[in-house]
Each structure stands twice: as C-alpha cells, then as structure tokens.
N, C-alpha and C. Protein backbone atom coordinates (compact mmCIF):
# COMPACT_ATOMS: atom_id res chain seq x y z
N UNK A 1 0.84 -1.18 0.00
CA UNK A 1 0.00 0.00 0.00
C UNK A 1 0.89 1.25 0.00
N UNK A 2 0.63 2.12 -1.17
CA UNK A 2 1.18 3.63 -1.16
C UNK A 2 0.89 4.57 0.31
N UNK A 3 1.95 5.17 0.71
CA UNK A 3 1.10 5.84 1.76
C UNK A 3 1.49 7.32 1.83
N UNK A 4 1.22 8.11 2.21
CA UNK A 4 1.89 9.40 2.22
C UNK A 4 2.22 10.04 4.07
N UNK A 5 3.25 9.88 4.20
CA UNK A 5 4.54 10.25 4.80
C UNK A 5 5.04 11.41 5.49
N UNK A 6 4.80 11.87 6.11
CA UNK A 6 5.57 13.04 6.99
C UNK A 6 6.87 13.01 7.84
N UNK A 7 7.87 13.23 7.78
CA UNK A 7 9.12 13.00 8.48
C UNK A 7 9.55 14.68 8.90
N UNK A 8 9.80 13.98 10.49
CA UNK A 8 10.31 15.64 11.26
C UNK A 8 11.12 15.15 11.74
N UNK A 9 12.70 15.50 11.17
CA UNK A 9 13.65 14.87 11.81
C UNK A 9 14.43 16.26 11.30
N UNK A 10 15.26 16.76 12.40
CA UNK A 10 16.17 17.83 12.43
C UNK A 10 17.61 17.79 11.81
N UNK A 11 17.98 16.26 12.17
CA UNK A 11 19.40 15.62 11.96
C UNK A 11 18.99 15.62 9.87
N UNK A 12 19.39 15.81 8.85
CA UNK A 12 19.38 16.22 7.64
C UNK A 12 19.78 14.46 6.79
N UNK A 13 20.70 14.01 7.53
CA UNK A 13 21.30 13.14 6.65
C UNK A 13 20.11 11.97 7.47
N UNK A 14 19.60 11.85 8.45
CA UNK A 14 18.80 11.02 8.85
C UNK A 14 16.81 11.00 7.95
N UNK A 15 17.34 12.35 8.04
CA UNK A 15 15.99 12.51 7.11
C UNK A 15 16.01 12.23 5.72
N UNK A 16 17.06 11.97 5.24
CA UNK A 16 17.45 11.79 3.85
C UNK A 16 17.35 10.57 3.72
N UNK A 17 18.22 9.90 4.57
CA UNK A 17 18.21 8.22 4.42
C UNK A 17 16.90 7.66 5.00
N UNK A 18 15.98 7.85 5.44
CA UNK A 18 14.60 7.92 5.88
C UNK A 18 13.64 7.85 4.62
N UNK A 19 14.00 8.89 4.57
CA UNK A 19 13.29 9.29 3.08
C UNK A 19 13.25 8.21 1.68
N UNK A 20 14.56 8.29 1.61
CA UNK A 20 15.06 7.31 0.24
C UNK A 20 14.63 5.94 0.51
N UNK A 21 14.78 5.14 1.87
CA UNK A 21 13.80 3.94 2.22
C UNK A 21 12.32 4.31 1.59
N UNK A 22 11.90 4.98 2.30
CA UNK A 22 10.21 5.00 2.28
C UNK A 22 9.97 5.04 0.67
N UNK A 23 10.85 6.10 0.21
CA UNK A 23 10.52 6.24 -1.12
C UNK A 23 10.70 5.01 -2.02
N UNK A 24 11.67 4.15 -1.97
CA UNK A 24 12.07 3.05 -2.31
C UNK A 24 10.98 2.11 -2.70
N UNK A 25 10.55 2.52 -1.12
CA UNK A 25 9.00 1.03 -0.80
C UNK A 25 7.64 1.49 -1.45
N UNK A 26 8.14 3.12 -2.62
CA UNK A 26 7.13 3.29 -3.12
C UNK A 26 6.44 4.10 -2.60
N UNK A 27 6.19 5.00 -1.58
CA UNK A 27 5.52 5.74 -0.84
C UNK A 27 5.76 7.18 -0.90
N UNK A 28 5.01 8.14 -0.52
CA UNK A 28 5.32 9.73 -1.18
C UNK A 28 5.62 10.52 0.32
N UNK A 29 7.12 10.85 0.33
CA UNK A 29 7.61 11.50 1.21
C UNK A 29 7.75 12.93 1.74
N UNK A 30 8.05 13.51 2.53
CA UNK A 30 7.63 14.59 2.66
C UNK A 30 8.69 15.18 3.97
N UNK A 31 9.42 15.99 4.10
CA UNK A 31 10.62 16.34 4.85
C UNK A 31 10.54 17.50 5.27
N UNK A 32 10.23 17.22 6.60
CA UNK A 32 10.31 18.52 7.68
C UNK A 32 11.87 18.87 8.31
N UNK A 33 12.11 19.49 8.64
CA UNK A 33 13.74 20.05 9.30
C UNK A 33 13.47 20.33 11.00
N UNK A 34 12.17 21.03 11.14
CA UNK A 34 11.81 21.03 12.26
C UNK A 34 10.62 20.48 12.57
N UNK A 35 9.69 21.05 14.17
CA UNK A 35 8.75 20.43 14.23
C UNK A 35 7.17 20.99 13.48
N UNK A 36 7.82 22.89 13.21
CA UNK A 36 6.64 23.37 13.10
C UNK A 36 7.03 23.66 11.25
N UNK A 37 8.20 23.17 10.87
CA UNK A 37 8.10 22.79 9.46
C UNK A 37 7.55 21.34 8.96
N UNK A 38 7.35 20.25 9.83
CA UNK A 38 6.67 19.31 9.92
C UNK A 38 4.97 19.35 10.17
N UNK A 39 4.91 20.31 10.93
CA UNK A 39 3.14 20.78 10.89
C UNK A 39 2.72 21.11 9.91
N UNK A 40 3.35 21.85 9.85
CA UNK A 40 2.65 22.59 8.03
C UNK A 40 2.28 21.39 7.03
N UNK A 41 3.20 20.43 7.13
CA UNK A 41 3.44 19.29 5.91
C UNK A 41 2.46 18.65 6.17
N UNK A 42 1.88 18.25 7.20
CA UNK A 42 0.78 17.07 8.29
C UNK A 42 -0.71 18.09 7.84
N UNK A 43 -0.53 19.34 8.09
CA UNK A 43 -1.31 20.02 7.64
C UNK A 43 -1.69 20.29 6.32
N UNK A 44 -0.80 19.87 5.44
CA UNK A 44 -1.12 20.32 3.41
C UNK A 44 -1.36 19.12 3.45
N UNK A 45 -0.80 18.41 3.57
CA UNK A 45 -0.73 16.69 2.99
C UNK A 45 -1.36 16.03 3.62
N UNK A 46 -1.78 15.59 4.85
CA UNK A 46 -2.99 15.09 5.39
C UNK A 46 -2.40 13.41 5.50
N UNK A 47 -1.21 13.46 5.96
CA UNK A 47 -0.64 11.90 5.82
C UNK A 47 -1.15 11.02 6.32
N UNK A 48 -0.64 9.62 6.16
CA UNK A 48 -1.10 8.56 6.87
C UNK A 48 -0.10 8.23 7.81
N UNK A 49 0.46 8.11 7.92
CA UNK A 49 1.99 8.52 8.79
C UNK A 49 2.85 9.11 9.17
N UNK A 50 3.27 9.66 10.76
CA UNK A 50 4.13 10.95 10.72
C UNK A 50 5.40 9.93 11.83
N UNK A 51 6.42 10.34 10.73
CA UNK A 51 7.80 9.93 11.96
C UNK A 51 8.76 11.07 12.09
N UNK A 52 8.93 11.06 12.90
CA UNK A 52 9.29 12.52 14.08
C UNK A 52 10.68 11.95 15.11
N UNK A 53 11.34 12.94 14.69
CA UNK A 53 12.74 12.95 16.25
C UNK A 53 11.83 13.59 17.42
N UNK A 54 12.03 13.54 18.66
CA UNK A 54 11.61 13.77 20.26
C UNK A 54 12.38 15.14 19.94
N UNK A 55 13.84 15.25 19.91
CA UNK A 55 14.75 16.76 20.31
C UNK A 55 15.07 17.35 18.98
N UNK A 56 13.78 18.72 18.69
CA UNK A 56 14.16 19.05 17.55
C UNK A 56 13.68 20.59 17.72
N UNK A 57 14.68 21.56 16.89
CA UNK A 57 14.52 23.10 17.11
C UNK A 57 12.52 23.63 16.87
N UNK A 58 12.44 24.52 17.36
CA UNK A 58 10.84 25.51 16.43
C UNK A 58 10.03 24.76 17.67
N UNK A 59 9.57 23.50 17.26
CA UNK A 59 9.05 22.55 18.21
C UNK A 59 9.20 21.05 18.24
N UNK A 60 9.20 20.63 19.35
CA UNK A 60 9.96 19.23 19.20
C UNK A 60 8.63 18.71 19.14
N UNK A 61 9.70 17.43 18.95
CA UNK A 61 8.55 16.03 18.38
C UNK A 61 7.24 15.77 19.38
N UNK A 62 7.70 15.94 20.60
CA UNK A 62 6.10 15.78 21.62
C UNK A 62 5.05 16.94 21.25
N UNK A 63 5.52 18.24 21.20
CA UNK A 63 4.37 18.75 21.19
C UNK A 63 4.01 18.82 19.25
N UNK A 64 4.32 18.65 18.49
CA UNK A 64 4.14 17.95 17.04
C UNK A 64 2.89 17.26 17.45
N UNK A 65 3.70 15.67 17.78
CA UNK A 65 2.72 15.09 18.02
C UNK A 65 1.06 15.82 18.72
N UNK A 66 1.55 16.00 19.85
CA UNK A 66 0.19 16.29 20.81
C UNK A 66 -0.59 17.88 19.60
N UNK A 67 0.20 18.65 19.13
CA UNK A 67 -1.26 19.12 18.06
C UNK A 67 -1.28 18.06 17.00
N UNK A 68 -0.67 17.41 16.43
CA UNK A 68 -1.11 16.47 15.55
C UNK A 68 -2.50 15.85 15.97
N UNK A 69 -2.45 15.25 17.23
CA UNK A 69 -3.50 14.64 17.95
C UNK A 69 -4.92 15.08 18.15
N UNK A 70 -4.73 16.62 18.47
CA UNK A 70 -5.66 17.41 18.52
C UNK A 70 -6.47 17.81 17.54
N UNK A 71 -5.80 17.41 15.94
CA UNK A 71 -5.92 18.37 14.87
C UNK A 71 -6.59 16.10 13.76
N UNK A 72 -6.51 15.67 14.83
CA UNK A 72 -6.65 14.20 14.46
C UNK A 72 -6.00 13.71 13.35
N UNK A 73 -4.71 14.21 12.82
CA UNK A 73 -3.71 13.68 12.26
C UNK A 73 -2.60 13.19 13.00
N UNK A 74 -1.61 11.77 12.61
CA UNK A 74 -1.57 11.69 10.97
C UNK A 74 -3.20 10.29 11.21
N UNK A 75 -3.93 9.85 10.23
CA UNK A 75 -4.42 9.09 10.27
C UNK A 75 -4.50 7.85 10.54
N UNK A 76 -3.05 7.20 10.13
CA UNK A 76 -3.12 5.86 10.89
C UNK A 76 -1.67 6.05 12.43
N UNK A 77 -1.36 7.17 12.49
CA UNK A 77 -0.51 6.81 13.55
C UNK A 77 1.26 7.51 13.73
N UNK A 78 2.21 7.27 14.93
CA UNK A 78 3.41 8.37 14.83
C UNK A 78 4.02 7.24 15.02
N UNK A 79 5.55 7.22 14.30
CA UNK A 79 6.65 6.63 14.80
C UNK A 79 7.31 7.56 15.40
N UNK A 80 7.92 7.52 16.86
CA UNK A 80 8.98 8.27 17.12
C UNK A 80 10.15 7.32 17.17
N UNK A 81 11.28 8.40 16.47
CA UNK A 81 12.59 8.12 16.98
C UNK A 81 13.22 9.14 17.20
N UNK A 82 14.27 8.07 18.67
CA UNK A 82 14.58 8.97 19.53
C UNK A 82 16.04 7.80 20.42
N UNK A 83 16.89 8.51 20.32
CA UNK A 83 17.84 8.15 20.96
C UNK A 83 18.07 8.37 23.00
N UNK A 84 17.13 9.07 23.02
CA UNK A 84 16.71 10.23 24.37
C UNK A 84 16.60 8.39 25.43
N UNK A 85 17.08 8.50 27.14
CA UNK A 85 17.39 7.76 27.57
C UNK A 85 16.00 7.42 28.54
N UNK A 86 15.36 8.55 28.18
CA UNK A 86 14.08 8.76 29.09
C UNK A 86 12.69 7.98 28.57
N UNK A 87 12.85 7.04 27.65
CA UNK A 87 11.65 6.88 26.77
C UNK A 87 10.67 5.79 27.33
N UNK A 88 10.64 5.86 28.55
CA UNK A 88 9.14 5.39 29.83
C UNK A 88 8.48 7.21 29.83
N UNK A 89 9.11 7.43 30.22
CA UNK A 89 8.53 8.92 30.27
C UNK A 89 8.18 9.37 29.28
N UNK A 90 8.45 9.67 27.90
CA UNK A 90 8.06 9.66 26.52
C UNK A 90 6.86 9.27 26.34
N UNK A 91 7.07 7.69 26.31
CA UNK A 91 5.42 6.92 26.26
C UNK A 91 4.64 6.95 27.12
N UNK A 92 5.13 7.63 28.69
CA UNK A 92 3.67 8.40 29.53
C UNK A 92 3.19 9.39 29.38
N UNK A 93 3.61 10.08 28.31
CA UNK A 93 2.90 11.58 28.12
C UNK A 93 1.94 11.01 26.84
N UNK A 94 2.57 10.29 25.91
CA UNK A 94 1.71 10.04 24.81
C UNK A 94 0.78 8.96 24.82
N UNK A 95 0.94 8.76 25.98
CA UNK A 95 -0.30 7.68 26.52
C UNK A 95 -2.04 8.14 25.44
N UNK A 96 -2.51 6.65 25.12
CA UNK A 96 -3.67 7.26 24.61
C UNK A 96 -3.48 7.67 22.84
N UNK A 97 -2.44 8.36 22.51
CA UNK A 97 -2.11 8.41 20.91
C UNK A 97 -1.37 7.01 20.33
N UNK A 98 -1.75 7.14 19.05
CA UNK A 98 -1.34 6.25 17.70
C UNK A 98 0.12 6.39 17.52
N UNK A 99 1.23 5.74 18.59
CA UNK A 99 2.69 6.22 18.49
C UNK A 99 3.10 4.92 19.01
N UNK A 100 4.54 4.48 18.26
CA UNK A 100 5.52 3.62 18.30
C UNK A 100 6.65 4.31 18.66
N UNK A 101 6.92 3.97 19.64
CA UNK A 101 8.49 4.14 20.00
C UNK A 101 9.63 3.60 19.20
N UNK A 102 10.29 3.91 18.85
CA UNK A 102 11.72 3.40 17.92
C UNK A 102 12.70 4.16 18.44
N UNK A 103 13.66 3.30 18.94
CA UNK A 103 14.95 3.91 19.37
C UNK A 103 16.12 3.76 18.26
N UNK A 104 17.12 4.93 18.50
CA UNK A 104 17.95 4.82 17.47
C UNK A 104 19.41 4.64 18.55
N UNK A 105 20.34 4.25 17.82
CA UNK A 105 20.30 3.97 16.25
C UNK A 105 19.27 2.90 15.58
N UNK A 106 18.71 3.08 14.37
CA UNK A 106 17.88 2.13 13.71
C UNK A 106 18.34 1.39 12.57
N UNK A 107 17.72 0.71 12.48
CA UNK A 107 17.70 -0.29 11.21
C UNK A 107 16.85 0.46 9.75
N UNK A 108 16.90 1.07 8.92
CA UNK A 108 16.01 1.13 8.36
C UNK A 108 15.39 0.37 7.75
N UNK A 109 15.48 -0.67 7.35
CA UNK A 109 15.14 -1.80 6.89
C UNK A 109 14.32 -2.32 8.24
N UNK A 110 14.14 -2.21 9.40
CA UNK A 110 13.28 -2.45 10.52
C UNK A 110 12.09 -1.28 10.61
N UNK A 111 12.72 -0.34 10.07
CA UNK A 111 11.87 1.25 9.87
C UNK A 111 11.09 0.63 9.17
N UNK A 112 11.43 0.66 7.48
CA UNK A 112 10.19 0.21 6.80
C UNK A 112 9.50 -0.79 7.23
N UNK A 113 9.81 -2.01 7.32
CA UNK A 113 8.77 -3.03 7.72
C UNK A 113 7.83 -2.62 9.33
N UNK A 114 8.32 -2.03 9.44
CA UNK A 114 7.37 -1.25 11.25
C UNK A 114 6.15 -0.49 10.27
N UNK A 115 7.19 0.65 9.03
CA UNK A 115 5.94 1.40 8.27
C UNK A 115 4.96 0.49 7.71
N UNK A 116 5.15 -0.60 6.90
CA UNK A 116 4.48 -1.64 6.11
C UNK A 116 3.26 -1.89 7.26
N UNK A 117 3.67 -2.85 8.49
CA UNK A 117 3.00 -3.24 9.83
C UNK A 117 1.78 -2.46 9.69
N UNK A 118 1.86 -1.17 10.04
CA UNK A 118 0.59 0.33 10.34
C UNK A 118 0.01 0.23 9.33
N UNK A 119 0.69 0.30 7.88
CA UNK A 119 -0.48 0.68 6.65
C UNK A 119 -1.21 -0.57 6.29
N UNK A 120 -0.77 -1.84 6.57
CA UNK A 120 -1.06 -2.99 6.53
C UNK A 120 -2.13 -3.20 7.67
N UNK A 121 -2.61 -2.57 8.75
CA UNK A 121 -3.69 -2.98 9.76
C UNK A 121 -4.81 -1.98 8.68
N UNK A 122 -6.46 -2.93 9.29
CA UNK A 122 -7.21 -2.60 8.41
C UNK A 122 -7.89 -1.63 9.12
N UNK A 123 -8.62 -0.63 8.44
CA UNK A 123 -10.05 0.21 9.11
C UNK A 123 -10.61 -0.63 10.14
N UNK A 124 -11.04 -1.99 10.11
CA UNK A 124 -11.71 -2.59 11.14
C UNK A 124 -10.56 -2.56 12.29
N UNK A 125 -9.17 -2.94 12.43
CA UNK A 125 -8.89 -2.77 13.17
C UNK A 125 -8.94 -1.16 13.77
N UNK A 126 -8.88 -0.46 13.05
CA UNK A 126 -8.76 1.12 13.49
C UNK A 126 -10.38 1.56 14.52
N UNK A 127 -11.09 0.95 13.63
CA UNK A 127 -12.12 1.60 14.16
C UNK A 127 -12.72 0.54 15.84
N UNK A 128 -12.26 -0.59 15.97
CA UNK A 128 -12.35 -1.04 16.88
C UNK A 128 -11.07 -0.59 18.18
N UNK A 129 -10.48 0.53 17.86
CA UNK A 129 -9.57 0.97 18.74
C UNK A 129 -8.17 -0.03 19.16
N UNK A 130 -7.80 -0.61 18.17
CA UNK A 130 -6.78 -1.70 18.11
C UNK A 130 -5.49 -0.15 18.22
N UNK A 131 -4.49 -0.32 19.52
CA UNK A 131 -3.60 0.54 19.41
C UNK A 131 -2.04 0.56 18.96
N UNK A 132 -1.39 1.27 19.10
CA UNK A 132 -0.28 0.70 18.52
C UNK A 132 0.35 0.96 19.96
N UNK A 133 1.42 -0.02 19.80
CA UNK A 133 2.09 -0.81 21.29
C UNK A 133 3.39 0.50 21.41
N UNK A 134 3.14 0.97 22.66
CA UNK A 134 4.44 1.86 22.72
C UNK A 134 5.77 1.13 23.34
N UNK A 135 6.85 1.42 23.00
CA UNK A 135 7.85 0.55 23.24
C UNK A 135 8.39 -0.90 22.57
C-alpha cells in the first residue's frame, strides 16, 4: 500500500536516508527540518503517517505530536525516533495516541517493515480501537 509520509527529523542526513527507504517502498515522502516545518506538511498533505525525532529546534517532536493529535492527524498513527534515555517517560505523556516508540540507532530496513506493519492494519482494526504498542 502507497502511503503518504511526513518525516520531522532535524538531523538532515537522517531525514534523507529515511526518506530514500520510504521512497524506495514506493511511498510519497515529505521532509520537515523542524517540528513546526513538519506541521505545516501534516497540515497540506494530510498523511497517513508521521515519523518525528523527540529533540528538535521551532518545536519538538512531543508537542508535534500532541497538536497532531488534537488536529486528528496523521491518520493511521506516529513513529517516534529517539535516541533520548528517558523513553518510559516519553510513552507516559503520549499515553492514549497512535505512536511507536523506535529507538535509534535504527535499522532502516526495521523502519520500513514497522511502516508496512501500520499501513497494513485494516479500518476494522482502526475503528475497533486496536492501538499501537508503545515501546
């Protein structure tokens, strides 16, 4: 399944190699630098997926997320990655949202198939409140 993509990752060469996966697997990408250059994108494009760094300039990845949430994008759900040592605390604030934890360093090749996983669960699961597992 094609999906369309939001990435807020600050680090440039991470967002690049991010990118060129997803794009690879066929999917239409979309590259934020920060968090509130990542809003805008979540906001034109209306994705089905937003993956986001936690520590990033403008606004970081939590509060991204939490208006993402508010604004009921991205549609099927957030990957965060995050190297940050704190990530119990991470997944207690986002308690309740459509977010996967991913710690880095990553695999991208574990990236995509995590992306595949989300676009691959159906509406029935969505609408029966099936969540995605933090951690």
């Amino acid at each position: 399944m094609m999906a369309v993509i939001v990435i807020a990752e600050d680090e440039i060469h991470i967002a690049r190699v991010v990118g060129l996966w997803l794009r690879r697997a066929g999917h239409e990408v979309h590259e934020g630098l920060n968090g509130r250059q990542a809003l805008e994108l979540v906001r034109k494009h209306q994705p089905d997926l937003l993956i986001t760094d936690v520590n990033m300039p403008a606004m970081d990845g939590i509060e991204l997320i939490m208006t993402c949430g508010e604004e009921k994008l991205p549609k099927l759900g957030t990957i965060v990655l995050t190297s940050r040592c704190d990530q119990a605390a991470i997944a207690r604030r986002l308690e309740g949202l459509e977010v996967l934890l991913h710690p880095k360093p990553f695999s991208p090749t574990k990236l995509t198939k995590e992306v595949e996983h989300l676009l691959s669960r159906t509406s029935e699961e969505l609408v029966n409140g099936e969540r995605l597992a933090l951690g």
